[in-house]
C-alpha atoms as a PDB file:
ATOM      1  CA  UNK A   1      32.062-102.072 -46.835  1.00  0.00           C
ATOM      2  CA  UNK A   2      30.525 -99.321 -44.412  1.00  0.00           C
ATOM      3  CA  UNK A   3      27.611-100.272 -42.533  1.00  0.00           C
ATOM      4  CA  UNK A   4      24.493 -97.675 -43.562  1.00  0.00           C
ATOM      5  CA  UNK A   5      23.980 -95.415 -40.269  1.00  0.00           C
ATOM      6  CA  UNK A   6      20.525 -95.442 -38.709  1.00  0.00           C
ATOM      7  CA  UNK A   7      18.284 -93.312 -39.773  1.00  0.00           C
ATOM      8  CA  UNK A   8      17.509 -92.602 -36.319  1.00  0.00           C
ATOM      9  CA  UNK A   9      20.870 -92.039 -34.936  1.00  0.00           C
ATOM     10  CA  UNK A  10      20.796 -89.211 -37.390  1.00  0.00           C
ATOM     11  CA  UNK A  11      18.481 -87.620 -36.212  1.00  0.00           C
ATOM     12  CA  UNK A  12      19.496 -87.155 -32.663  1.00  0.00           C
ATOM     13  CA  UNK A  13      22.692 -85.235 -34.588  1.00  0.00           C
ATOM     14  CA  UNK A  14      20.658 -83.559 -36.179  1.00  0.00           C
ATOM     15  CA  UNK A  15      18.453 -82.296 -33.463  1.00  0.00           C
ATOM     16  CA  UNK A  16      21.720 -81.573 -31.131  1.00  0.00           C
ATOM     17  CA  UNK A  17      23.373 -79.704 -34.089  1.00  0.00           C
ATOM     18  CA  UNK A  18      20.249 -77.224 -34.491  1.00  0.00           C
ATOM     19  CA  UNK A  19      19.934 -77.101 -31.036  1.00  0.00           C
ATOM     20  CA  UNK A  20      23.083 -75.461 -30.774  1.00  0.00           C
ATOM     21  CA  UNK A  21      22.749 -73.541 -33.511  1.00  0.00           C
ATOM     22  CA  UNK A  22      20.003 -72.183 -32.166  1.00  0.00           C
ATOM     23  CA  UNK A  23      21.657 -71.423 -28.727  1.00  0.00           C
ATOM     24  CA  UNK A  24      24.075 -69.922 -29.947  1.00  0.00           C
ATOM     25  CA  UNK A  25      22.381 -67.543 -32.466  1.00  0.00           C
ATOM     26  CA  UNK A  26      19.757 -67.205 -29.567  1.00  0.00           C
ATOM     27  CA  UNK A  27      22.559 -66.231 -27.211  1.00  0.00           C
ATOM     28  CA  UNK A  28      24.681 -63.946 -30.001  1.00  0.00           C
ATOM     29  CA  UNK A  29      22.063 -61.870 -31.436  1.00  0.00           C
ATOM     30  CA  UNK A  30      18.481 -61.342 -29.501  1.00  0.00           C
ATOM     31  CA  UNK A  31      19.865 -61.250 -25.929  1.00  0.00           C
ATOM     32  CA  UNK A  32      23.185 -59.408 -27.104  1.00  0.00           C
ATOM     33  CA  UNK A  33      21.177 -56.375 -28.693  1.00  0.00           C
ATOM     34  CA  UNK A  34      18.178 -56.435 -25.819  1.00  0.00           C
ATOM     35  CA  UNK A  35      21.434 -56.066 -23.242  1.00  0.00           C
ATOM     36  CA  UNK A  36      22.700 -53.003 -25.014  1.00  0.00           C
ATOM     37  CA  UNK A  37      19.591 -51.335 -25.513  1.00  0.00           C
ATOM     38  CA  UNK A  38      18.792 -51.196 -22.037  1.00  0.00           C
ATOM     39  CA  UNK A  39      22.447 -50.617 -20.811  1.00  0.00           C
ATOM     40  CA  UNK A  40      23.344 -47.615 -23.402  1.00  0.00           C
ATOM     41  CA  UNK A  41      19.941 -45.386 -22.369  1.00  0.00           C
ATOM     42  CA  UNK A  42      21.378 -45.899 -18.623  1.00  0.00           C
ATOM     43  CA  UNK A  43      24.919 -44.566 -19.376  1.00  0.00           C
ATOM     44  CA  UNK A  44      23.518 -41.878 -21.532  1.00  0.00           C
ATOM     45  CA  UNK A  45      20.859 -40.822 -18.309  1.00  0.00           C
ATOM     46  CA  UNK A  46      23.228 -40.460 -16.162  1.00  0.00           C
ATOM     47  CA  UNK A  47      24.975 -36.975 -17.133  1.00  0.00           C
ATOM     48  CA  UNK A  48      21.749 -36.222 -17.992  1.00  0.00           C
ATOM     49  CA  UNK A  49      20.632 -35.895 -14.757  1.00  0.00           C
ATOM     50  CA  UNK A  50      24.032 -34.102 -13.332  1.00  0.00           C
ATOM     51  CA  UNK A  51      23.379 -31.396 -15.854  1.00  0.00           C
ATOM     52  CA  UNK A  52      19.648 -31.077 -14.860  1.00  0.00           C
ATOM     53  CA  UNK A  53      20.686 -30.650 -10.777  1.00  0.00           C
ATOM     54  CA  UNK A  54      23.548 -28.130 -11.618  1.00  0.00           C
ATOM     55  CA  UNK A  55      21.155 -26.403 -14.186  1.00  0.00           C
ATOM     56  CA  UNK A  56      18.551 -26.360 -11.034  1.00  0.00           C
ATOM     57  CA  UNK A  57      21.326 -25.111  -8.771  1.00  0.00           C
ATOM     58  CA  UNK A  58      22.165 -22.431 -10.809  1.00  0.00           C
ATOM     59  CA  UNK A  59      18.914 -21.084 -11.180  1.00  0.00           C
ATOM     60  CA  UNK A  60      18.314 -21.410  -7.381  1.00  0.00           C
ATOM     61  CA  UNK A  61      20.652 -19.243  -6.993  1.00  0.00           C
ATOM     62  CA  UNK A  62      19.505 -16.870  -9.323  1.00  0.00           C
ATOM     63  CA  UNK A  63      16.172 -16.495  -7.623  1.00  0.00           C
ATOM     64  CA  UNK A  64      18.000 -16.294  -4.150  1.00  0.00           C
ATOM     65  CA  UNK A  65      19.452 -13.296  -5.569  1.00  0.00           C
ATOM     66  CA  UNK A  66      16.325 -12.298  -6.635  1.00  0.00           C
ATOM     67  CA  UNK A  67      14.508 -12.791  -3.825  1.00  0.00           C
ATOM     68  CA  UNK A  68      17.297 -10.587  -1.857  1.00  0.00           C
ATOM     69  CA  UNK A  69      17.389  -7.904  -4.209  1.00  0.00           C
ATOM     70  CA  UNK A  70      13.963  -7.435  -3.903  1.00  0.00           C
ATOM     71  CA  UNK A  71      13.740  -7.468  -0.069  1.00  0.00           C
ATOM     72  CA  UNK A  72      16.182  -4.919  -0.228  1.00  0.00           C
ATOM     73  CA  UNK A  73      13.730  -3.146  -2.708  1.00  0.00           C
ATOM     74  CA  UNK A  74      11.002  -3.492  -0.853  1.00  0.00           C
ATOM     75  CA  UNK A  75      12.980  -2.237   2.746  1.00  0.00           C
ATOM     76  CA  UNK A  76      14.094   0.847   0.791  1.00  0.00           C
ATOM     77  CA  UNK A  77      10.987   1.767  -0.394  1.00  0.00           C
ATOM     78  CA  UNK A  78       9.191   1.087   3.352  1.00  0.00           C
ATOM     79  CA  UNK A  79      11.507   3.510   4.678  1.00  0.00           C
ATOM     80  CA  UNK A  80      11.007   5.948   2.278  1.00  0.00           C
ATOM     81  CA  UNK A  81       7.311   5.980   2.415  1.00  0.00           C
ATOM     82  CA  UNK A  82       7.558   6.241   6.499  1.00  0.00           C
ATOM     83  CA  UNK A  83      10.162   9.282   6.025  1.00  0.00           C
ATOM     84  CA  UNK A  84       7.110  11.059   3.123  1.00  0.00           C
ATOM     85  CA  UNK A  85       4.835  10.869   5.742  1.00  0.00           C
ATOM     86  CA  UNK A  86       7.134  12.057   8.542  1.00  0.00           C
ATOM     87  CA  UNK A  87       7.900  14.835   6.239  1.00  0.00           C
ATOM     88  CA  UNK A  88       4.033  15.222   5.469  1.00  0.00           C
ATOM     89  CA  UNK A  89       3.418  15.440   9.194  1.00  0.00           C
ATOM     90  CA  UNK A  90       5.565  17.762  10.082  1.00  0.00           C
ATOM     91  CA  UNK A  91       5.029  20.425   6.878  1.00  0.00           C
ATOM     92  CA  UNK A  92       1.225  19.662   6.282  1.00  0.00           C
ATOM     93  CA  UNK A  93       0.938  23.353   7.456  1.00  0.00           C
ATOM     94  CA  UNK A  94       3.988  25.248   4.756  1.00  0.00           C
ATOM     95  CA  UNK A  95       1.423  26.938   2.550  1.00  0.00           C
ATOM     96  CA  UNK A  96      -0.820  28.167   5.459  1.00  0.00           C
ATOM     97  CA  UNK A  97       2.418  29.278   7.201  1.00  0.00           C
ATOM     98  CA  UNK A  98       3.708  30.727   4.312  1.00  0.00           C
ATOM     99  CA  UNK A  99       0.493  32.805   3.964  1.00  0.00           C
ATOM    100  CA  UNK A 100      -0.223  33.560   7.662  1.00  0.00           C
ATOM    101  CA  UNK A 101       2.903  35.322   8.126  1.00  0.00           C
ATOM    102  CA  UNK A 102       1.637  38.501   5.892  1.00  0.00           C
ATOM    103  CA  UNK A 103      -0.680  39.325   8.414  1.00  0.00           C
ATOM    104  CA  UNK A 104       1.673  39.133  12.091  1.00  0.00           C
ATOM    105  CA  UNK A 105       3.762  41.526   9.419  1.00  0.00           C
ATOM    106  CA  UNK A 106       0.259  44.205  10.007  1.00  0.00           C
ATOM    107  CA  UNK A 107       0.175  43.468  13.753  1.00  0.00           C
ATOM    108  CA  UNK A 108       4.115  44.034  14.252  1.00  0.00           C
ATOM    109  CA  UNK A 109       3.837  47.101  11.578  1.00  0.00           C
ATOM    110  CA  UNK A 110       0.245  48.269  13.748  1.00  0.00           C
ATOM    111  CA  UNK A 111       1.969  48.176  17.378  1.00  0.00           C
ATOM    112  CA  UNK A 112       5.149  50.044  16.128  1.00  0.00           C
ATOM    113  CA  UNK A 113       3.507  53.028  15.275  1.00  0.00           C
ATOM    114  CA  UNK A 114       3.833  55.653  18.147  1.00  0.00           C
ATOM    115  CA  UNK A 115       1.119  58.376  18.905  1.00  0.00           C
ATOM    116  CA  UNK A 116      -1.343  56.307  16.735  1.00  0.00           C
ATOM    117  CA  UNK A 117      -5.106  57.250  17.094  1.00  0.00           C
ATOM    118  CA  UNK A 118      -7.457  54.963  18.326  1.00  0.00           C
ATOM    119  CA  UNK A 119      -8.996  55.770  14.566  1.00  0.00           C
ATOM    120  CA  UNK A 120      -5.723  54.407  12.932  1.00  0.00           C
ATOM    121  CA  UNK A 121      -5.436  51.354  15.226  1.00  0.00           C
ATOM    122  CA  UNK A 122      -9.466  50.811  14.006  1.00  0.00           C
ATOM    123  CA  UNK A 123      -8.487  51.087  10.550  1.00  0.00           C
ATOM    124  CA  UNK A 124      -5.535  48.980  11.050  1.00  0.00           C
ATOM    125  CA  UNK A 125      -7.011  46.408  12.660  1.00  0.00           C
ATOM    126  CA  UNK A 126      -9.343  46.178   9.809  1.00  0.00           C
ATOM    127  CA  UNK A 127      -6.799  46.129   7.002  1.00  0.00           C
ATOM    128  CA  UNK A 128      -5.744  43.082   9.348  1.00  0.00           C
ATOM    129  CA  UNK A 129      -8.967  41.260   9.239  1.00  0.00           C
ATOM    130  CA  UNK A 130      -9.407  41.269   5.825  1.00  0.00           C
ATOM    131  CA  UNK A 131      -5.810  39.499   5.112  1.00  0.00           C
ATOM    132  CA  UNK A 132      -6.580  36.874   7.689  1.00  0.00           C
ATOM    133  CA  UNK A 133     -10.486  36.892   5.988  1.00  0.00           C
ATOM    134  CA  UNK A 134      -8.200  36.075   2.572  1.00  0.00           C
ATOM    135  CA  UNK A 135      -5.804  33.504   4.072  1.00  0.00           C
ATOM    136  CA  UNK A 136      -9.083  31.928   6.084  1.00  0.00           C
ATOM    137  CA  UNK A 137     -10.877  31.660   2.596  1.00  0.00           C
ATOM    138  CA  UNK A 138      -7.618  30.475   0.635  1.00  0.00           C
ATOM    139  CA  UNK A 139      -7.722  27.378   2.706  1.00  0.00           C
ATOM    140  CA  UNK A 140     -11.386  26.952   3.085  1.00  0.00           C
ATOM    141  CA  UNK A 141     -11.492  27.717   6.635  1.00  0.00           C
ATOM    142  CA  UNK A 142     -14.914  29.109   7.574  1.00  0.00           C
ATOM    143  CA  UNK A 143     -16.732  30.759  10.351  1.00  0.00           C
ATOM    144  CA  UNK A 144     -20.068  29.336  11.960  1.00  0.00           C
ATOM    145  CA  UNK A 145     -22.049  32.537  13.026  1.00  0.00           C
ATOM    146  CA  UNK A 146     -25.621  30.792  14.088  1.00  0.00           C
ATOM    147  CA  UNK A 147     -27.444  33.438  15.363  1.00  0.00           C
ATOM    148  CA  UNK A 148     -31.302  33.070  14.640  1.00  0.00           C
ATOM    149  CA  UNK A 149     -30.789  29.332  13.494  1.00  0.00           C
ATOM    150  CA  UNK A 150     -32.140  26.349  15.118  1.00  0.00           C
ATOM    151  CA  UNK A 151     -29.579  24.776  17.332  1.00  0.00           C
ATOM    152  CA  UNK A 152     -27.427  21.666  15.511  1.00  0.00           C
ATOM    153  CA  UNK A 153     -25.191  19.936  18.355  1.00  0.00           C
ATOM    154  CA  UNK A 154     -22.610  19.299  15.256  1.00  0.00           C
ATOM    155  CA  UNK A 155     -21.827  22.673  14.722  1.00  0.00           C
ATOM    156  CA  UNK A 156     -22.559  24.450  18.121  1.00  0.00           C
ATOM    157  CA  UNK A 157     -22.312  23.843  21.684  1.00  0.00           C
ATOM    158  CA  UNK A 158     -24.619  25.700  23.955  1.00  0.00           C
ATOM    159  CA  UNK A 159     -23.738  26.733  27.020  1.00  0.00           C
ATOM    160  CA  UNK A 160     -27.061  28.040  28.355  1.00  0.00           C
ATOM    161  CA  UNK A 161     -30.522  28.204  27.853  1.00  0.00           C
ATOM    162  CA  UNK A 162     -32.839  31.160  28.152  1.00  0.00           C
ATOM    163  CA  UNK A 163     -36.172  32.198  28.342  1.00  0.00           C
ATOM    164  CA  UNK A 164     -37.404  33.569  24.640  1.00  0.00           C
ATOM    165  CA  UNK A 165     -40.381  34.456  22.408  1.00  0.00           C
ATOM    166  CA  UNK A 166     -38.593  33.172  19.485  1.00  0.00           C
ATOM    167  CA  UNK A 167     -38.639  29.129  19.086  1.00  0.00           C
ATOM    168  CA  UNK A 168     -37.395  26.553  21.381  1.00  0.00           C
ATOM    169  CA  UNK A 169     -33.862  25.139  20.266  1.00  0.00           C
ATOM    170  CA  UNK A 170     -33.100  28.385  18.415  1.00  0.00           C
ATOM    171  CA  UNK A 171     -29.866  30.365  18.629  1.00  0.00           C
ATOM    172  CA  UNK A 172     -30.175  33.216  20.756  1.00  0.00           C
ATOM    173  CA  UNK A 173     -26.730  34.886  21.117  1.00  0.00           C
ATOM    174  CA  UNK A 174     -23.398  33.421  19.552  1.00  0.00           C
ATOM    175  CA  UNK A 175     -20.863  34.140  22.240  1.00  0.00           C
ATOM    176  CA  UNK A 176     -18.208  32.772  20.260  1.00  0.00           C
ATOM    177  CA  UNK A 177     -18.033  32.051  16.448  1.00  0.00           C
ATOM    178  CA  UNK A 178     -16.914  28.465  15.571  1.00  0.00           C
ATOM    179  CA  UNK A 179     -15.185  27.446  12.390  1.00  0.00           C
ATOM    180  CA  UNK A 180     -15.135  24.397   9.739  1.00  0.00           C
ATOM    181  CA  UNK A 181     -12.199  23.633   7.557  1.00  0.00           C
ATOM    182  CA  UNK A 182     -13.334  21.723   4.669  1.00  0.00           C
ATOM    183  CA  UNK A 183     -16.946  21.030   6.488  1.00  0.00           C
ATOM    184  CA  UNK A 184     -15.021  19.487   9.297  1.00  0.00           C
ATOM    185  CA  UNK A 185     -16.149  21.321  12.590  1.00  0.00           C
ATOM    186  CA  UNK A 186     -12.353  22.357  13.888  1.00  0.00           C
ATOM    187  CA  UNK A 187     -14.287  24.444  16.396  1.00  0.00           C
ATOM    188  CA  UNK A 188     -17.830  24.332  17.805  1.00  0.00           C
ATOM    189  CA  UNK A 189     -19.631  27.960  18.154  1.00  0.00           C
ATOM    190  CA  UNK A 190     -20.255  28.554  21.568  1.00  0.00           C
ATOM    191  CA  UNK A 191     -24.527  29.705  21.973  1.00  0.00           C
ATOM    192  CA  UNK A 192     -27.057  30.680  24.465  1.00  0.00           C
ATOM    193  CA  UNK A 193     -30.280  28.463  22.858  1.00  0.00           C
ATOM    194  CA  UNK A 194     -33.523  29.474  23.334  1.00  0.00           C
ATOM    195  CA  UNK A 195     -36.364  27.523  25.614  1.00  0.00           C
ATOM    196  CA  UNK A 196     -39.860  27.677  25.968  1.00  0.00           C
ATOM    197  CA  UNK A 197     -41.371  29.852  28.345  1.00  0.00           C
ATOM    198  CA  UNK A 198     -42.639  28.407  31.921  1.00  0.00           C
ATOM    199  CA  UNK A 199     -46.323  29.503  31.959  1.00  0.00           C
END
């Protein structure tokens, strides 16, 4: 006949059997699918991040190229700009050339006449003057012919003084007639100014 078991050895069994149970569903399951989470992101990341630095090489690149092509850009369009206003220089006077010439064609025709009067030289001479009077207002060039004004050190330069009735400072005698182009004095008129009397 078989001895009944202890109720308390059984339960030590017991406990042991769960116990392992337990460890090894703990160790199959929770652990197991924790582990592969983490490791399968990893794996995954990693080509990730090779195609992300050649993608950044590549476009690198790109705006190297970029960056060249427009310093060449820029270079070409620094020289051009210095060769317009090399070229601006050295033409700014075409159009008055151009227009000036008309009137050495008078002179040369004037002084090639033989057994001209001194009336037909006058008359030529005149002709003359009013082409260069044309060309002079074409381009805005004017004359400064003072005489009677008060003196304006801007527009005149005097190069003496003299005793006169009229006003102190005035303009006596233009000796020379200046001119402005566009209101800029390109030459002074040169003036004998008037002074006030010594008593």
């Amino acid at each position: 006949m078989q001895e009944p078991k202890n109720p308390e050895s059984n339960q030590p069994e017991q406990t042991v059997e769960t116990a392992e149970t337990v460890n090894v569903n703990a160790t199959t399951t929770p652990e197991e699918a924790t582990v592969n989470d983490v490791v399968e992101p990893e794996e995954a990341a990693a080509p990730d991040l090779a195609a992300l630095l050649k993608e950044a090489e590549l476009k690198s690149v790109e705006n190297h190229d970029a960056w060249l092509r427009s310093k060449a850009d820029v270079e070409n369009i620094r020289k051009r700009a210095q060769t317009d206003v090399a070229n601006a220089h050295k033409y700014a006077i075409d159009k008055f050339s151009t227009e000036i010439i008309p009137v050495m064609d008078s002179l040369d025709a004037a002084l090639a006449v033989e057994n001209a009067t001194v009336e037909n030289f006058k008359n030529g001479m005149e002709l003359t003057q009013k082409q260069l009077n044309a060309v002079f207002e074409k381009f805005n060039i004017k004359a400064i012919n003072p005489e009677g004004e008060k003196f304006d050190p801007h527009h005149h330069q005097a190069m003496c003084t003299v005793d006169s009735d009229i006003a102190p400072n005035t303009v006596v005698q233009v000796m020379q007639k200046g001119y402005t182009l566009h209101d800029r004095v390109i030459r002074p008129a040169l003036v004998s100014v008037s002074k006030a009397k010594e008593s």
